[in-house]
N, C-alpha and C. Protein backbone atom coordinates (compact mmCIF):
# COMPACT_ATOMS: atom_id res chain seq x y z
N UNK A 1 3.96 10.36 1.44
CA UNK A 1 3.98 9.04 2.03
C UNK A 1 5.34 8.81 2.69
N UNK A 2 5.29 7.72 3.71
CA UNK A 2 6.40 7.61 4.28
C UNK A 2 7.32 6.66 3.80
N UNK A 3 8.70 7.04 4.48
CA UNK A 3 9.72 5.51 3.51
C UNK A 3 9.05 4.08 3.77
N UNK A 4 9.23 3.15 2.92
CA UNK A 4 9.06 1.81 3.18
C UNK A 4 10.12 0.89 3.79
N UNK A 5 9.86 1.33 4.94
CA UNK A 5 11.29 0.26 5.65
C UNK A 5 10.50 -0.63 6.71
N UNK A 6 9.42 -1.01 6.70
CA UNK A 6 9.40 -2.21 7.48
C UNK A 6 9.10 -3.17 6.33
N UNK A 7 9.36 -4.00 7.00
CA UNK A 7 9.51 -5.32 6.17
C UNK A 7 8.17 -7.03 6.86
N UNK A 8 7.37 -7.53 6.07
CA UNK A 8 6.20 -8.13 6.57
C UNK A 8 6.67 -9.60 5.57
N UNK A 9 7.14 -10.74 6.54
CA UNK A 9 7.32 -12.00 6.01
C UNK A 9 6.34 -13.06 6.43
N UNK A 10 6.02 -13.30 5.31
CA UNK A 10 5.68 -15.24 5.60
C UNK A 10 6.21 -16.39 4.38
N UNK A 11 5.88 -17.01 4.68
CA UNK A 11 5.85 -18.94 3.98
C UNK A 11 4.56 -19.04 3.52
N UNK A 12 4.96 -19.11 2.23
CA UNK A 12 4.00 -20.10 0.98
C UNK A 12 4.61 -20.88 0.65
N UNK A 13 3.57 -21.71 -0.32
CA UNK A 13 3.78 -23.08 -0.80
C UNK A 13 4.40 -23.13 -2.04
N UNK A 14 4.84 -23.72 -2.71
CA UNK A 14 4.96 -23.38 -4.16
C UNK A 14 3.97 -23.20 -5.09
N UNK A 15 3.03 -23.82 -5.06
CA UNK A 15 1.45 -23.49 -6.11
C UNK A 15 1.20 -22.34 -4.94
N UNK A 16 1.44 -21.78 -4.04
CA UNK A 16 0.53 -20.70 -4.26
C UNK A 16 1.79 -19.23 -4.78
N UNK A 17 2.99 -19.60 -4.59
CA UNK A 17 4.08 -18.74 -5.46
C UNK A 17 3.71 -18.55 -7.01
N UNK A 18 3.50 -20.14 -7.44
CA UNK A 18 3.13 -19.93 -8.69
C UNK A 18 2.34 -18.87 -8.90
N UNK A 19 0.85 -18.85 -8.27
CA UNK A 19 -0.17 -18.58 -8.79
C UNK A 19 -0.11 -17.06 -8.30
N UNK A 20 0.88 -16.89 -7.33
CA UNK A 20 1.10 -14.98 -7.09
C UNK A 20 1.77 -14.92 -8.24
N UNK A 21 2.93 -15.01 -9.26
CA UNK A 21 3.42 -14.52 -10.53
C UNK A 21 2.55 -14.61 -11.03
N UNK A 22 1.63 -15.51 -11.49
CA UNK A 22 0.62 -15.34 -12.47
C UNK A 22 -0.32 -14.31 -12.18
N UNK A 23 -0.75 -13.78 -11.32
CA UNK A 23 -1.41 -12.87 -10.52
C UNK A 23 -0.93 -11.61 -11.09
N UNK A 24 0.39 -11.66 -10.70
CA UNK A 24 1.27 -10.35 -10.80
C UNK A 24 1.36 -9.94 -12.64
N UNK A 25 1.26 -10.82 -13.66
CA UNK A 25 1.27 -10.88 -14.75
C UNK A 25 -0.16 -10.35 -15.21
N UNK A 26 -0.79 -11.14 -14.66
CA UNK A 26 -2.41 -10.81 -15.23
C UNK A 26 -2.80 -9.61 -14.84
N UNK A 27 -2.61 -8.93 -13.52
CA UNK A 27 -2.95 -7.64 -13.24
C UNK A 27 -1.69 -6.43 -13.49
N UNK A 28 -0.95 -6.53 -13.83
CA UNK A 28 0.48 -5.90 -14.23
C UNK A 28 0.84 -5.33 -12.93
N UNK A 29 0.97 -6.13 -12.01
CA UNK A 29 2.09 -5.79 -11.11
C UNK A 29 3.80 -6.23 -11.56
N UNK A 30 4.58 -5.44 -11.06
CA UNK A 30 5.41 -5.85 -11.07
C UNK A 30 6.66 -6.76 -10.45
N UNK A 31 6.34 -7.38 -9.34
CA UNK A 31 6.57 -8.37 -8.53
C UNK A 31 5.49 -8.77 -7.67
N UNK A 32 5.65 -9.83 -6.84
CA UNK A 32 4.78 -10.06 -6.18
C UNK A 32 4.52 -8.60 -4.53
N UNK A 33 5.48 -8.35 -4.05
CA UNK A 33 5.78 -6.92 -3.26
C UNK A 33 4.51 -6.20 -3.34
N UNK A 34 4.74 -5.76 -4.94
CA UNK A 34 3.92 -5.34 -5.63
C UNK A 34 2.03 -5.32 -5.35
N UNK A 35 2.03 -6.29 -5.56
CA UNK A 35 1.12 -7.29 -6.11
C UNK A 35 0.04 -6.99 -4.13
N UNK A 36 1.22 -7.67 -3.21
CA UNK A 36 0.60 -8.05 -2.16
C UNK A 36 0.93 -6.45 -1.50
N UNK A 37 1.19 -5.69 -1.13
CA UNK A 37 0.60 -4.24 -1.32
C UNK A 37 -0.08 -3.54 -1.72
N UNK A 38 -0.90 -3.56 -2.31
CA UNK A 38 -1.67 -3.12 -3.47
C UNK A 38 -3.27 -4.10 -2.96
N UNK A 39 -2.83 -5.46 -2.49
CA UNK A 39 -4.25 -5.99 -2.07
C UNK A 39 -4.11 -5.31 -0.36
N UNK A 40 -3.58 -5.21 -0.08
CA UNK A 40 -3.79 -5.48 1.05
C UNK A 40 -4.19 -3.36 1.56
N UNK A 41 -3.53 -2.50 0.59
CA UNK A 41 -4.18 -1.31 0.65
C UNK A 41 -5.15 -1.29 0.73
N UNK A 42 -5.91 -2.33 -0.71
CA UNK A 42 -7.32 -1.99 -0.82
C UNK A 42 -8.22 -2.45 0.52
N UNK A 43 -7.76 -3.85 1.14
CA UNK A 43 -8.31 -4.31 2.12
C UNK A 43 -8.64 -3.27 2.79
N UNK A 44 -7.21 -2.59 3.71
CA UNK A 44 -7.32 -2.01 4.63
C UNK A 44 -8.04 -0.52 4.43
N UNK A 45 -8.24 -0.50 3.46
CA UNK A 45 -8.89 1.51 2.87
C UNK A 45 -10.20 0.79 2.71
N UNK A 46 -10.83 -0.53 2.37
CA UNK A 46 -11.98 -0.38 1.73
C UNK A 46 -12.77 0.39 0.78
N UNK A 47 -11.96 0.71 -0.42
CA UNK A 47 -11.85 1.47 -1.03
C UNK A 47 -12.56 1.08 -2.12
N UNK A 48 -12.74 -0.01 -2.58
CA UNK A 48 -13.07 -0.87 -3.66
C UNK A 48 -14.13 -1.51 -3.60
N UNK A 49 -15.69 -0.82 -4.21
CA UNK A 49 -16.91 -1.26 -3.99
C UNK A 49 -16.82 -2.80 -4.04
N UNK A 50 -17.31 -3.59 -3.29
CA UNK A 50 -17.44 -5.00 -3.45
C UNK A 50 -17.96 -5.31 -4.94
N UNK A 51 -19.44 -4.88 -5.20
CA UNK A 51 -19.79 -5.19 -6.57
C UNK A 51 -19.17 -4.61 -7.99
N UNK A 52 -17.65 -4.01 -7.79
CA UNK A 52 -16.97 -3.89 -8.58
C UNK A 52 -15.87 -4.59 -8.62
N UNK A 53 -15.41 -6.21 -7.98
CA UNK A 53 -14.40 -6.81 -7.70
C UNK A 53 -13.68 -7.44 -8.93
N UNK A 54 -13.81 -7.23 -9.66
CA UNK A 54 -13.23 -7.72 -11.15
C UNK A 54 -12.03 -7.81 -11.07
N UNK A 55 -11.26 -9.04 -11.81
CA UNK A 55 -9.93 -8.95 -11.69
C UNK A 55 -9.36 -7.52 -12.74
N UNK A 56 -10.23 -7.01 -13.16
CA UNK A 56 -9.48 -5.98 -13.90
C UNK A 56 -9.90 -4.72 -13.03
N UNK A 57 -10.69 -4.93 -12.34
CA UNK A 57 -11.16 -3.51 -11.31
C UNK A 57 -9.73 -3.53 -10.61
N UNK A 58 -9.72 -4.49 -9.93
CA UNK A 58 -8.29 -4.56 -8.88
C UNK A 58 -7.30 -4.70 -9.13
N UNK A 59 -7.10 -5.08 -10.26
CA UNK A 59 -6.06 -4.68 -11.00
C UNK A 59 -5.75 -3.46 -11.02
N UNK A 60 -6.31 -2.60 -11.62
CA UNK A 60 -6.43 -1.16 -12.24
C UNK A 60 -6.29 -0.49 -11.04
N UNK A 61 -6.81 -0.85 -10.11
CA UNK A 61 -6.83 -0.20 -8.59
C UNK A 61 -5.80 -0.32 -7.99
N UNK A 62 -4.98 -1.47 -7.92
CA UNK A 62 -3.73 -1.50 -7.17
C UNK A 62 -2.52 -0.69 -8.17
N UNK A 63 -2.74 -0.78 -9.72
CA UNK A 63 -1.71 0.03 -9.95
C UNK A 63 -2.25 1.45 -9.96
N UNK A 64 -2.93 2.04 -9.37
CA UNK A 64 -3.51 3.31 -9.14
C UNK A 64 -2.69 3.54 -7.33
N UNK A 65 -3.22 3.08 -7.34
CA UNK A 65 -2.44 2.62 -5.52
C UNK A 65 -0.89 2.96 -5.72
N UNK A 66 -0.35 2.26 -6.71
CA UNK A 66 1.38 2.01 -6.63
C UNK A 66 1.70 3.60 -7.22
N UNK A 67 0.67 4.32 -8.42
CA UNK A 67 0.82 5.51 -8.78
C UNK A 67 1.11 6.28 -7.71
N UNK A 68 -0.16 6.20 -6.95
CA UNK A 68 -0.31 6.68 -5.69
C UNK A 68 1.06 7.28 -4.74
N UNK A 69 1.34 5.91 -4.77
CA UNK A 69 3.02 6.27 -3.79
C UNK A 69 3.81 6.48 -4.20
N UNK A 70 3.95 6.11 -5.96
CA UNK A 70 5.38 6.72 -6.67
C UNK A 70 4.98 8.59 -6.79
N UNK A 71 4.10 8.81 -6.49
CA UNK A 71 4.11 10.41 -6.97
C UNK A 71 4.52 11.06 -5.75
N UNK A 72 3.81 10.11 -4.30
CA UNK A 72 4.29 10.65 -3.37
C UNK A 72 6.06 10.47 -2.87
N UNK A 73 6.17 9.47 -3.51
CA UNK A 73 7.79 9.28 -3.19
C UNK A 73 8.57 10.70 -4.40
N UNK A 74 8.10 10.60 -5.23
CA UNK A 74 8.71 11.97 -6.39
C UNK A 74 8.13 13.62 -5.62
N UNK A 75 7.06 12.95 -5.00
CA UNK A 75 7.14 14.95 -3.86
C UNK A 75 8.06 15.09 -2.97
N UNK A 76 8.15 13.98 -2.31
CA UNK A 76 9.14 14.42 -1.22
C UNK A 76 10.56 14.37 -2.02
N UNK A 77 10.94 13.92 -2.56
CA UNK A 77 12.13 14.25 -3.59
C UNK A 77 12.09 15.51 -3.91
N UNK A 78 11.38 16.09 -4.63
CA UNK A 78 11.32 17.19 -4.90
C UNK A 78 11.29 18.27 -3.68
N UNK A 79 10.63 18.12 -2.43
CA UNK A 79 10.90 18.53 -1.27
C UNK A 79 12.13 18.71 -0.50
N UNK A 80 12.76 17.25 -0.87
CA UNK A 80 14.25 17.06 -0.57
C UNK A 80 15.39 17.85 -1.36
N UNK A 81 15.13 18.39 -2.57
CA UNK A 81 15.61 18.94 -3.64
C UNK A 81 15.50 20.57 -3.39
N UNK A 82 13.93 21.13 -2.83
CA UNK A 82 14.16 22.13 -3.12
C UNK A 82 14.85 22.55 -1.93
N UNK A 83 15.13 21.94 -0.54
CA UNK A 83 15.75 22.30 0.77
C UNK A 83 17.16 22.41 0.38
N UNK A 84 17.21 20.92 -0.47
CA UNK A 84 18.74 21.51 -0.93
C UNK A 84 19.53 22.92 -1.61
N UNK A 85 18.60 23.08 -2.28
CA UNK A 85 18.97 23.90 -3.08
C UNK A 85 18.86 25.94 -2.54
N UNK A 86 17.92 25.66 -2.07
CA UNK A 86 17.52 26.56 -1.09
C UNK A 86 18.60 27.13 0.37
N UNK A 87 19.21 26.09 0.87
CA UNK A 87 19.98 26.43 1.83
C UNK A 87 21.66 26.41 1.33
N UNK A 88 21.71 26.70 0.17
CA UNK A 88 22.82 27.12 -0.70
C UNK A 88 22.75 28.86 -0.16
């Protein structure tokens, strides 16, 4: 996967801030970042049978998602590692 350097802003309200931490709690994300990455993967992959929409399906799915990119961020590390080491 590639680095995460763009950056995607908007304005919420405060009840709906609230209700993204609570979000982020109930499905174990770990910030909201988190949280709204993870929906918006699934959006865009359609990945996630509709008649399986459970808050614990998508839950489980977005931190599968976040797995997803931490393993790919730990390959290219390791990619980055073995070039290093290699052109010794």
């Amino acid at each position: 996967m590639t680095p995460k350097n763009k950056l995607v802003s908007f304005r919420i309200s405060h009840d709906e801030y609230v209700r993204l931490r609570e979000a982020c709690s109930s499905v174990g994300a770990r910030n909201i970042s988190e949280l709204a990455r993870a929906a918006m993967n699934r959006m865009i992959n359609s990945t996630v049978d509709p008649s399986l929409s459970s808050d614990a399906t998508l839950g489980l799915h977005g931190q599968v998602l976040d797995l997803r990119s931490k393993l790919d961020d730990v390959a290219n590390d390791v990619e980055r590692l073995a070039r290093a080491v290699g052109s010794r």
